[in-house]
PDB file of N, CA and C in Angstrom:
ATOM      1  N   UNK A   1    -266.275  37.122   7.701  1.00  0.00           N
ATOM      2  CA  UNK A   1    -266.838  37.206   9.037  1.00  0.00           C
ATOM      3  C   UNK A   1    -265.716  37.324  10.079  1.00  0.00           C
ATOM      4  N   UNK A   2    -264.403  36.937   9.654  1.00  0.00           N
ATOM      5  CA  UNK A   2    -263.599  36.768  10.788  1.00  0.00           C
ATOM      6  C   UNK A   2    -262.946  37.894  10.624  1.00  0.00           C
ATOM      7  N   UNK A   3    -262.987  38.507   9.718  1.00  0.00           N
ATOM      8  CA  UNK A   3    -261.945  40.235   9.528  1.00  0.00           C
ATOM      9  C   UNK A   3    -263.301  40.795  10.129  1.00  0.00           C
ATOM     10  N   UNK A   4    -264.574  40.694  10.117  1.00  0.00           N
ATOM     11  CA  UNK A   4    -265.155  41.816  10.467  1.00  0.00           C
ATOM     12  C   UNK A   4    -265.502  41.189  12.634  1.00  0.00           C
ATOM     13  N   UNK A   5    -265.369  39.896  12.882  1.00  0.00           N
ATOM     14  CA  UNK A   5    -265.030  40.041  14.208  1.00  0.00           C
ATOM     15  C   UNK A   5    -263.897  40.541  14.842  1.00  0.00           C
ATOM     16  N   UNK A   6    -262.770  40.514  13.710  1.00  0.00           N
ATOM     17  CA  UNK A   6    -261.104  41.169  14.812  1.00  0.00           C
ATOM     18  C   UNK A   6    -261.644  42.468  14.552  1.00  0.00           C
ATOM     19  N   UNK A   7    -261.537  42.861  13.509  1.00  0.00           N
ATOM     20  CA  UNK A   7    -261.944  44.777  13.447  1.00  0.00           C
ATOM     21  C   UNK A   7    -263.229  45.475  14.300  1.00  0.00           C
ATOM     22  N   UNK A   8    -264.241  44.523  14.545  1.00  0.00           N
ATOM     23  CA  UNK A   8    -265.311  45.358  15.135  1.00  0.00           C
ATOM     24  C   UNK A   8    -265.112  45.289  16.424  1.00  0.00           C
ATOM     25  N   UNK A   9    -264.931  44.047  16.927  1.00  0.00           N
ATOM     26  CA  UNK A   9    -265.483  43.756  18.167  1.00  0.00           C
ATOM     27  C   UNK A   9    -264.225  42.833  19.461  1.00  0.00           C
ATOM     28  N   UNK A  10    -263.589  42.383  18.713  1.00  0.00           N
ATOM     29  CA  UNK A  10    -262.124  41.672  18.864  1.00  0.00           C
ATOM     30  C   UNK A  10    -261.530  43.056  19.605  1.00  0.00           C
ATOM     31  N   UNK A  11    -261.024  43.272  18.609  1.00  0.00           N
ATOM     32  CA  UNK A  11    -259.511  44.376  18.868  1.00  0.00           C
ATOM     33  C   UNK A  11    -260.027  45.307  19.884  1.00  0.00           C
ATOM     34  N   UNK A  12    -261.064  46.286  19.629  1.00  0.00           N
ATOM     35  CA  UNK A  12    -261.360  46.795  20.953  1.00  0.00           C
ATOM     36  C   UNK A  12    -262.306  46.904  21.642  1.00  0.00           C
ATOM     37  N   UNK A  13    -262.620  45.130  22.013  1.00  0.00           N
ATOM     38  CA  UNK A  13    -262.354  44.696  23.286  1.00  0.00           C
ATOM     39  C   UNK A  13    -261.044  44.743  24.191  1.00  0.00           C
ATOM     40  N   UNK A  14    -260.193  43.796  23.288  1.00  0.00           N
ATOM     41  CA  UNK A  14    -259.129  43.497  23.831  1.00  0.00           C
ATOM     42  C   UNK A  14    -258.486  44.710  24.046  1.00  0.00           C
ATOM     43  N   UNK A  15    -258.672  46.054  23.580  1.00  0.00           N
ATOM     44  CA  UNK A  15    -257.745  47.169  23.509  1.00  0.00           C
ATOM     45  C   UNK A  15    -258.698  47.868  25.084  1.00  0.00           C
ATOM     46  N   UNK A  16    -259.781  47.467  25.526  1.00  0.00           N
ATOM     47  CA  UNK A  16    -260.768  48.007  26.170  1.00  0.00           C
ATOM     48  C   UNK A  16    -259.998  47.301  27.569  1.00  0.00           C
ATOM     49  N   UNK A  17    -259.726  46.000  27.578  1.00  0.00           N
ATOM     50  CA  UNK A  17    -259.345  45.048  28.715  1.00  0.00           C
ATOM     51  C   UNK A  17    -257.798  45.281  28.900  1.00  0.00           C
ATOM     52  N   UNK A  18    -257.160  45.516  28.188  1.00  0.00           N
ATOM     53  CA  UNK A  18    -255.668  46.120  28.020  1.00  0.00           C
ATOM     54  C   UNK A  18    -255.481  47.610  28.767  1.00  0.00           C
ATOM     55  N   UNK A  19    -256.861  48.132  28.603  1.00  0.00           N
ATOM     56  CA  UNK A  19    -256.422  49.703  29.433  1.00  0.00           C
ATOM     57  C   UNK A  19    -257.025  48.708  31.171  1.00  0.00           C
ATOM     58  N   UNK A  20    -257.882  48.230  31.174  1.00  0.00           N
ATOM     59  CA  UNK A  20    -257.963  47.858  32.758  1.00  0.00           C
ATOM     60  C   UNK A  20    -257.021  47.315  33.002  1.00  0.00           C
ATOM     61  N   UNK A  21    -256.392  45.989  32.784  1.00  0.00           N
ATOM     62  CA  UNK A  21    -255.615  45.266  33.531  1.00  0.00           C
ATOM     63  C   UNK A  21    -254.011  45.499  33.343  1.00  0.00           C
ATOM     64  N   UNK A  22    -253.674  46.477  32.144  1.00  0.00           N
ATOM     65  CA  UNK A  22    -251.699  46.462  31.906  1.00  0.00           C
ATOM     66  C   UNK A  22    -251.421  45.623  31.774  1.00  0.00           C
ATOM     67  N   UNK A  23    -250.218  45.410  32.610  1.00  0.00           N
ATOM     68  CA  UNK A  23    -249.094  44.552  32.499  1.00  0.00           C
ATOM     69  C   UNK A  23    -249.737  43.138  32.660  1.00  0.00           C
ATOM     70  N   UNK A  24    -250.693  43.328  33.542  1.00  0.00           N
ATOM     71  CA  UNK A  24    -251.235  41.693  33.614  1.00  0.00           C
ATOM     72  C   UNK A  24    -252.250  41.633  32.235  1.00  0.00           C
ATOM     73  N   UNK A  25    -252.553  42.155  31.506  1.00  0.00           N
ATOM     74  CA  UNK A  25    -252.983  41.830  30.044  1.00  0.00           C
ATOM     75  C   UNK A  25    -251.904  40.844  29.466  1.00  0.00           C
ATOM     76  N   UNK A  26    -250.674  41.557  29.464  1.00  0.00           N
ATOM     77  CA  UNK A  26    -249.761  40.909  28.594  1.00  0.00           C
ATOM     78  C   UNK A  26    -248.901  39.720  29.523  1.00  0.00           C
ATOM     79  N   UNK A  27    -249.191  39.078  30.876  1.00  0.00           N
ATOM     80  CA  UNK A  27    -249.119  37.923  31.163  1.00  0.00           C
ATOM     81  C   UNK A  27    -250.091  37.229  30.865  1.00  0.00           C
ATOM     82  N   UNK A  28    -251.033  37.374  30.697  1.00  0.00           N
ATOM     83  CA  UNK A  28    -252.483  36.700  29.904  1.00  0.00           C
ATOM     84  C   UNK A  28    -252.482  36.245  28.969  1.00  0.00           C
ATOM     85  N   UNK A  29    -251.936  37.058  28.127  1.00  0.00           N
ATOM     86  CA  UNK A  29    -251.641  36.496  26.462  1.00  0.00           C
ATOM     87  C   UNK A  29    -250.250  35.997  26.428  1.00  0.00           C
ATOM     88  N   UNK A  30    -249.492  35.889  27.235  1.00  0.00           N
ATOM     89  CA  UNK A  30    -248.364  35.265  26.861  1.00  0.00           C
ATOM     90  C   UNK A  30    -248.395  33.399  27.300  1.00  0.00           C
ATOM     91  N   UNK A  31    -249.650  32.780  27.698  1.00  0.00           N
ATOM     92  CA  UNK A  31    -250.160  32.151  27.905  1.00  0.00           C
ATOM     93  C   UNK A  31    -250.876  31.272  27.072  1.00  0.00           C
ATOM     94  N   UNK A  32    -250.840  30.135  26.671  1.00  0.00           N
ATOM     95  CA  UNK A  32    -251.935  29.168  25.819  1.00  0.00           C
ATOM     96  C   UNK A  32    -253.347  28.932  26.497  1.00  0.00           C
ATOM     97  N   UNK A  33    -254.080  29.416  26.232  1.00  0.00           N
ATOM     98  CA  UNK A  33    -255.826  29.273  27.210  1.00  0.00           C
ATOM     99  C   UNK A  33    -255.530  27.381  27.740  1.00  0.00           C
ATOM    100  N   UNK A  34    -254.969  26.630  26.749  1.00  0.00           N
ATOM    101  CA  UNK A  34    -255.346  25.210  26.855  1.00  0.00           C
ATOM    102  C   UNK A  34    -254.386  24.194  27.739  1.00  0.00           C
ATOM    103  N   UNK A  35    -253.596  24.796  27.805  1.00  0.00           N
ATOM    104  CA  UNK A  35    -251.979  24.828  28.729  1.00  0.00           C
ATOM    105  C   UNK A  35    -252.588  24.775  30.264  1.00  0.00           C
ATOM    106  N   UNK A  36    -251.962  24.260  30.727  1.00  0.00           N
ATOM    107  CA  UNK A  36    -252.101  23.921  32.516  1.00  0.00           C
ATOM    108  C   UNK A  36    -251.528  25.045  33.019  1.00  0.00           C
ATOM    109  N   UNK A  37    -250.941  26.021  32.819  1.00  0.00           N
ATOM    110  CA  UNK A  37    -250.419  26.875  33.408  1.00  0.00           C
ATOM    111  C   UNK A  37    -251.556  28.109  33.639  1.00  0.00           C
ATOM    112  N   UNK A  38    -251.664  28.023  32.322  1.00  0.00           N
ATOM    113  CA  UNK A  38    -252.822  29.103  32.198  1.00  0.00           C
ATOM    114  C   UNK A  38    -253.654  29.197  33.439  1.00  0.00           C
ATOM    115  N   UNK A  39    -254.442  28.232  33.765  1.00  0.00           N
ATOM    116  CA  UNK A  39    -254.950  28.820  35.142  1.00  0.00           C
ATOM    117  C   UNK A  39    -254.830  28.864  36.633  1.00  0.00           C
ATOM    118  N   UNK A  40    -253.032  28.754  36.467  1.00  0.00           N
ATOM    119  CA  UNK A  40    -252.090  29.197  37.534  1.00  0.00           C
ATOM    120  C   UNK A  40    -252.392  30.938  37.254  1.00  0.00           C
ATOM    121  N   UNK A  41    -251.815  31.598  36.116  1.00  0.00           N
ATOM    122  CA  UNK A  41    -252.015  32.415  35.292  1.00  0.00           C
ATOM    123  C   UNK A  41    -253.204  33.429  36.024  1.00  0.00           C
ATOM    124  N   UNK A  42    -254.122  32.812  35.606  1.00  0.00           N
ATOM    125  CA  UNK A  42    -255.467  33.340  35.797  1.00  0.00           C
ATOM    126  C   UNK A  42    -255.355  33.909  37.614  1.00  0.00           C
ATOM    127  N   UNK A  43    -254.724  32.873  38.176  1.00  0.00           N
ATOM    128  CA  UNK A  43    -255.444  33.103  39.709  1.00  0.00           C
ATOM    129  C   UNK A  43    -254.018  33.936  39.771  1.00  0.00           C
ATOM    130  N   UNK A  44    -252.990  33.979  39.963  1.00  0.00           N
ATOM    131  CA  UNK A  44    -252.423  35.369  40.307  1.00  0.00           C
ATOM    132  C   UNK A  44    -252.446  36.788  39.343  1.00  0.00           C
ATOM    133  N   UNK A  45    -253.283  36.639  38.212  1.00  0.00           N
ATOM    134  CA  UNK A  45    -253.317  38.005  37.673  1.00  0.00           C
ATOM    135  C   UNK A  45    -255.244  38.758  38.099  1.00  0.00           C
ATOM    136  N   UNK A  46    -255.732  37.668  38.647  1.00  0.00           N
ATOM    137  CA  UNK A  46    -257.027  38.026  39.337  1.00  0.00           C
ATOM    138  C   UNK A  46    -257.308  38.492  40.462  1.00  0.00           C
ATOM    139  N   UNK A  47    -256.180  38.724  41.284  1.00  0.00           N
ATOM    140  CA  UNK A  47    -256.103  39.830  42.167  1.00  0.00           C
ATOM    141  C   UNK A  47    -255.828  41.379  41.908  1.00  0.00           C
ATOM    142  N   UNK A  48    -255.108  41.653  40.513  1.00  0.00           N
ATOM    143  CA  UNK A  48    -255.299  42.960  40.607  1.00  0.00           C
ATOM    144  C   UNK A  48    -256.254  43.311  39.650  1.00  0.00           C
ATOM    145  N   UNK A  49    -257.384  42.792  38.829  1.00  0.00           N
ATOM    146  CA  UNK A  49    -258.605  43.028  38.240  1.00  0.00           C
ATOM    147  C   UNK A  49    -259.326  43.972  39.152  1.00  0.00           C
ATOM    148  N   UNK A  50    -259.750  45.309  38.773  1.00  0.00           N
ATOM    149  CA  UNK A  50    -260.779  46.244  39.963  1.00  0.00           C
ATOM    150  C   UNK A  50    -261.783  45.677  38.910  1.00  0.00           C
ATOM    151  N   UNK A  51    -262.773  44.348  39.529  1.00  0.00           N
ATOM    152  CA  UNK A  51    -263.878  43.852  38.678  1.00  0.00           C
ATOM    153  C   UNK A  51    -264.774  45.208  38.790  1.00  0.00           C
ATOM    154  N   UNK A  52    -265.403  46.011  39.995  1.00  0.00           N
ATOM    155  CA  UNK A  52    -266.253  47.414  39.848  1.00  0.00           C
ATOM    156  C   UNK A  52    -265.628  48.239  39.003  1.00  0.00           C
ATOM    157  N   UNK A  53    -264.204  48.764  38.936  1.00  0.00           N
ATOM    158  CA  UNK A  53    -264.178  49.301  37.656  1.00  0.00           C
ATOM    159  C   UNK A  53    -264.204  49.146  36.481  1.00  0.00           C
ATOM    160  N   UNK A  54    -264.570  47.716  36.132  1.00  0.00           N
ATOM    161  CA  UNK A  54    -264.737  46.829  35.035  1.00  0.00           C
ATOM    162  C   UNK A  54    -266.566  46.914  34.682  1.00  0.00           C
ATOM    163  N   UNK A  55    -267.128  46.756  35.798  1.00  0.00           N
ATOM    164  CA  UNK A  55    -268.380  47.038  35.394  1.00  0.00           C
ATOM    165  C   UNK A  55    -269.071  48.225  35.046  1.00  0.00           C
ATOM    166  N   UNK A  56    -268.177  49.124  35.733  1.00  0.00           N
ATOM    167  CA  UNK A  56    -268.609  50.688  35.827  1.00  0.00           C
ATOM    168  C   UNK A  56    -268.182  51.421  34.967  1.00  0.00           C
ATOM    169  N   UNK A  57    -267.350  50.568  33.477  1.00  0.00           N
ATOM    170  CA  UNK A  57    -267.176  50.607  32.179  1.00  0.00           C
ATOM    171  C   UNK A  57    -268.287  50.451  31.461  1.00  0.00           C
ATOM    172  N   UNK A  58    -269.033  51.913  30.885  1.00  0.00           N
ATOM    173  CA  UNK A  58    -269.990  51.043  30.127  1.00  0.00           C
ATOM    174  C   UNK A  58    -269.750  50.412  29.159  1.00  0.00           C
ATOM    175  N   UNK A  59    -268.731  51.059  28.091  1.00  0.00           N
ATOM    176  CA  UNK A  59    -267.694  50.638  26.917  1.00  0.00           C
ATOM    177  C   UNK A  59    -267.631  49.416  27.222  1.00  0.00           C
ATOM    178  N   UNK A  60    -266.384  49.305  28.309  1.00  0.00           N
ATOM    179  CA  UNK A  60    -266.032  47.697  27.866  1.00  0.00           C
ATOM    180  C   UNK A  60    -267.073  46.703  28.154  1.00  0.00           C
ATOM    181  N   UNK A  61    -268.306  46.685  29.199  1.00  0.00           N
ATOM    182  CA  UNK A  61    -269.386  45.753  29.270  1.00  0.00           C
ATOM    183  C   UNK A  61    -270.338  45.776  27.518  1.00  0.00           C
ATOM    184  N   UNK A  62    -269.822  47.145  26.672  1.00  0.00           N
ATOM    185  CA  UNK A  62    -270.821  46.700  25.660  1.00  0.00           C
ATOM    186  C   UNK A  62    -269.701  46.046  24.754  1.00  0.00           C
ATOM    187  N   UNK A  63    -268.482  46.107  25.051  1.00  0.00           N
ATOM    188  CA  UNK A  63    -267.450  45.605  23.790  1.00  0.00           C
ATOM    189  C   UNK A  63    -267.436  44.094  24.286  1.00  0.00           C
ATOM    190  N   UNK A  64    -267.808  43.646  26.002  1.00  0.00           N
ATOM    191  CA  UNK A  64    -267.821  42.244  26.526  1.00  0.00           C
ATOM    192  C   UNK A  64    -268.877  41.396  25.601  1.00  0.00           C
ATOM    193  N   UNK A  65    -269.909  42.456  25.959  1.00  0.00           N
ATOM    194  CA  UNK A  65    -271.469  41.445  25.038  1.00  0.00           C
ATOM    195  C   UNK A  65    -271.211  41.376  23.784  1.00  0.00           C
ATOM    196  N   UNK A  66    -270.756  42.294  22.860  1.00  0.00           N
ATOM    197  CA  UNK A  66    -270.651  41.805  22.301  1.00  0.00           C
ATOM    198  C   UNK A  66    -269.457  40.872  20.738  1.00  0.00           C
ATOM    199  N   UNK A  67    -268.604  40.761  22.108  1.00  0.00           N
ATOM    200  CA  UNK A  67    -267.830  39.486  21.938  1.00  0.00           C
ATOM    201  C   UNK A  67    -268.524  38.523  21.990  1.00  0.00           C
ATOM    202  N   UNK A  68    -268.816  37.990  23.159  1.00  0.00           N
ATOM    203  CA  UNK A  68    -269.334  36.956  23.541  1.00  0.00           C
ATOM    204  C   UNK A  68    -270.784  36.582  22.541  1.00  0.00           C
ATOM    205  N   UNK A  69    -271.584  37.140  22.096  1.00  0.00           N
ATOM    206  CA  UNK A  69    -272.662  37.120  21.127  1.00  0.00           C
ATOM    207  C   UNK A  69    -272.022  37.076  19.858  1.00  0.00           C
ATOM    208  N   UNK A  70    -271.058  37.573  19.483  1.00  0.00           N
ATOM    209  CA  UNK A  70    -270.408  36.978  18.167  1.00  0.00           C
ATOM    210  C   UNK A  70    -269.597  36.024  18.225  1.00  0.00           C
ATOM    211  N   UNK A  71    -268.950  35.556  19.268  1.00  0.00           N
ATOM    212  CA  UNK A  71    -268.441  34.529  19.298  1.00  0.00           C
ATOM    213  C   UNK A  71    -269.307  33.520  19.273  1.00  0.00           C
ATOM    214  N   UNK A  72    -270.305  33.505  19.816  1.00  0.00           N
ATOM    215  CA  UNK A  72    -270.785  32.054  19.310  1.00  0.00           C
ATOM    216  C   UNK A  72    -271.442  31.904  17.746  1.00  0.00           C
ATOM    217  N   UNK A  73    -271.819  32.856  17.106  1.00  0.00           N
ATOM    218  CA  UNK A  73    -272.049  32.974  15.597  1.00  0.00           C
ATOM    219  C   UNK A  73    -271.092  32.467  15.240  1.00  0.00           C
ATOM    220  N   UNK A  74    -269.708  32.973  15.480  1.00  0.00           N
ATOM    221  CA  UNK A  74    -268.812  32.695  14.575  1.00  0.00           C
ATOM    222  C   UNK A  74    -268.099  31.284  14.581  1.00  0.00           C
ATOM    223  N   UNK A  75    -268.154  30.773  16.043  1.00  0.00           N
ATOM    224  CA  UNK A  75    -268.379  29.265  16.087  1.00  0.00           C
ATOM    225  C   UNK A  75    -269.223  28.431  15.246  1.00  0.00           C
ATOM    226  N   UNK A  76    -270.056  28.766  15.091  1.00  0.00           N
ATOM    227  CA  UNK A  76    -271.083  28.089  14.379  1.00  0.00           C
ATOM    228  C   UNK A  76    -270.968  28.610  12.867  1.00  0.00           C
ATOM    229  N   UNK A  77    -270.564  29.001  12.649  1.00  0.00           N
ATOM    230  CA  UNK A  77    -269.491  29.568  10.921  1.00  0.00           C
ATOM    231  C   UNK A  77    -268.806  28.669  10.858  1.00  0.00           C
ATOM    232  N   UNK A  78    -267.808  28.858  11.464  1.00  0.00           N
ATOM    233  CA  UNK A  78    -266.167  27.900  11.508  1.00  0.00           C
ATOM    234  C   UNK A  78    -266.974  26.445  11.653  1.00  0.00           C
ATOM    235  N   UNK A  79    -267.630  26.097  12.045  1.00  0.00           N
ATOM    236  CA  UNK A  79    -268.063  24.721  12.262  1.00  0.00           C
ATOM    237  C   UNK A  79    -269.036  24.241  10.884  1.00  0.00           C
ATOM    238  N   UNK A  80    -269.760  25.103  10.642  1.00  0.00           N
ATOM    239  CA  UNK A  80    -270.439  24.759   8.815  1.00  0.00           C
ATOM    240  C   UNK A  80    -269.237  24.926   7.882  1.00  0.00           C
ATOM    241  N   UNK A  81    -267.913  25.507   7.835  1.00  0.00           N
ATOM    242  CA  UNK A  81    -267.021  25.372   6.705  1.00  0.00           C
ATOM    243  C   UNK A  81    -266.046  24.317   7.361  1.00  0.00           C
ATOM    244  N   UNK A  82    -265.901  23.582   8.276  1.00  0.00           N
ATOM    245  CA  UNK A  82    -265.050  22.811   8.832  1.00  0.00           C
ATOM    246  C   UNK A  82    -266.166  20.964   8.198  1.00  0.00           C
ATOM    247  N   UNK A  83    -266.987  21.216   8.372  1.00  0.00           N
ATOM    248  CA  UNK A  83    -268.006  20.348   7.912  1.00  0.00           C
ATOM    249  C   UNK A  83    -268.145  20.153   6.248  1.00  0.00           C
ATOM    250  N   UNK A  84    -267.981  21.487   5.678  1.00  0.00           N
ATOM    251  CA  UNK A  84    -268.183  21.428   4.058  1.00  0.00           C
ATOM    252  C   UNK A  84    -266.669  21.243   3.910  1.00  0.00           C
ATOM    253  N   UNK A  85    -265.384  21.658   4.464  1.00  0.00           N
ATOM    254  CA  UNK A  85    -264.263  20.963   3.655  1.00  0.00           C
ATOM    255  C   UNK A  85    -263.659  19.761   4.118  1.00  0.00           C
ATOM    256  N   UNK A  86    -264.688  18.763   4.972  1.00  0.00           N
ATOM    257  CA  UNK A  86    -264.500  17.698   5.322  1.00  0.00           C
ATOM    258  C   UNK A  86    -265.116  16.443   4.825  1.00  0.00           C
ATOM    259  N   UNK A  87    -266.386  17.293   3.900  1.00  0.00           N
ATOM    260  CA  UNK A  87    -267.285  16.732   2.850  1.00  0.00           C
ATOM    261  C   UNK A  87    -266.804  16.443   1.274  1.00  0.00           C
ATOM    262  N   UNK A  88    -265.796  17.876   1.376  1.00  0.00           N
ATOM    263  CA  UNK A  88    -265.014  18.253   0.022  1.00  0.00           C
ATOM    264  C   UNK A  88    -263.561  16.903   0.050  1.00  0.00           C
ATOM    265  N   UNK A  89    -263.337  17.072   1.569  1.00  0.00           N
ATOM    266  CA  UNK A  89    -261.963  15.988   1.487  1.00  0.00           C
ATOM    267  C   UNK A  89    -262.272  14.626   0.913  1.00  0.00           C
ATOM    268  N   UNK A  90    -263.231  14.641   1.452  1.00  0.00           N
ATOM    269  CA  UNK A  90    -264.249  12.683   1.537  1.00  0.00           C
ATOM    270  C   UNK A  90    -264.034  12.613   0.232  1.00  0.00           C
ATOM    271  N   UNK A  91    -264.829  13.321  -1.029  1.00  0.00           N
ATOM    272  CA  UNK A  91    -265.189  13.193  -2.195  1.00  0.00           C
ATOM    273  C   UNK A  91    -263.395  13.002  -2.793  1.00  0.00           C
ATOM    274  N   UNK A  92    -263.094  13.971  -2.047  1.00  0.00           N
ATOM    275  CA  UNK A  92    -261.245  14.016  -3.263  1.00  0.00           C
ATOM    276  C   UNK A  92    -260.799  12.214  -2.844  1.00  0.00           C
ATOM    277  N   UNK A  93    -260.920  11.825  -1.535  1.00  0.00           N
ATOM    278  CA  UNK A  93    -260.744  10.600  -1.520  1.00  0.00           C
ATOM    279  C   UNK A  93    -261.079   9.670  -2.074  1.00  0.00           C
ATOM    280  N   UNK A  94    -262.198   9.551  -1.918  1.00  0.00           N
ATOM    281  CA  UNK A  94    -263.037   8.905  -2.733  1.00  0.00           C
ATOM    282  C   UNK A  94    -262.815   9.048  -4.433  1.00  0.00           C
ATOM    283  N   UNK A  95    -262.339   9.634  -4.942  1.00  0.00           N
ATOM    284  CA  UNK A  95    -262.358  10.230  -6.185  1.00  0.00           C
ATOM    285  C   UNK A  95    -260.854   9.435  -6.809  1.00  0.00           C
ATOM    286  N   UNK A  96    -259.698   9.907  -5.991  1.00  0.00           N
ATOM    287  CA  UNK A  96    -258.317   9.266  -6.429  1.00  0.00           C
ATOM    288  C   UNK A  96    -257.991   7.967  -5.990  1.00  0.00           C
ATOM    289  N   UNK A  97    -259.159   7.299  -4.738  1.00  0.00           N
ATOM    290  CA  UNK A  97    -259.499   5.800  -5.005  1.00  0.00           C
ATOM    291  C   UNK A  97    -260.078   5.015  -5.692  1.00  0.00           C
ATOM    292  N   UNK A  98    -260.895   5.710  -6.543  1.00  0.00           N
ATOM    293  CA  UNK A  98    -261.528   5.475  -7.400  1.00  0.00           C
ATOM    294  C   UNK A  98    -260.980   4.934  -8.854  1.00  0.00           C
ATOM    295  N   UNK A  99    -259.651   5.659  -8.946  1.00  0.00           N
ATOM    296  CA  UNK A  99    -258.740   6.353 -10.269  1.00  0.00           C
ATOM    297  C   UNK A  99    -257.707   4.775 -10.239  1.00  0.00           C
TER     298      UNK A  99
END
């Protein structure tokens, strides 16, 4: 699921948002989303966003949706195998305390 979100819908997006914004793409990503800086980040590379030529993309509004609609699937993936190898850990514990 996660090779077929970077290949379908991932990459060009991001290759879709890379032709709008340039150079401020790649101050974006040179950035940690979770980092305090980051939305220093955000507010001086959000002045040169042309948000109307962003909408008046039909491409990138359909590569936006559907990011955002697979991203939350795929959250909810990553979160049922984060759950089953946390079920799998318990048991190995349980197992060589056992021993």
């Amino acid at each position: 699921m996660y090779a077929s979100f970077i290949a379908g819908l991932s990459a060009p997006y991001e290759e879709s948002l890379r032709r709008h914004l340039g150079s401020g793409y790649i101050a974006l990503t040179n950035h940690i989303p979770a980092a305090a800086e980051y939305e220093r980040c955000l507010e001086t590379q959000s002045g040169r966003v042309d948000l109307g030529r962003l909408r008046g993309d039909p491409e990138f509004v359909q590569r936006l949706v559907g990011v955002v609609l697979r991203a939350g699937r795929f959250k909810v993936f990553v979160g049922a195998q984060a759950s089953q190898q946390a079920a799998v850990a318990e048991q190995v514990k349980a197992a060589v305390a056992g021993s």
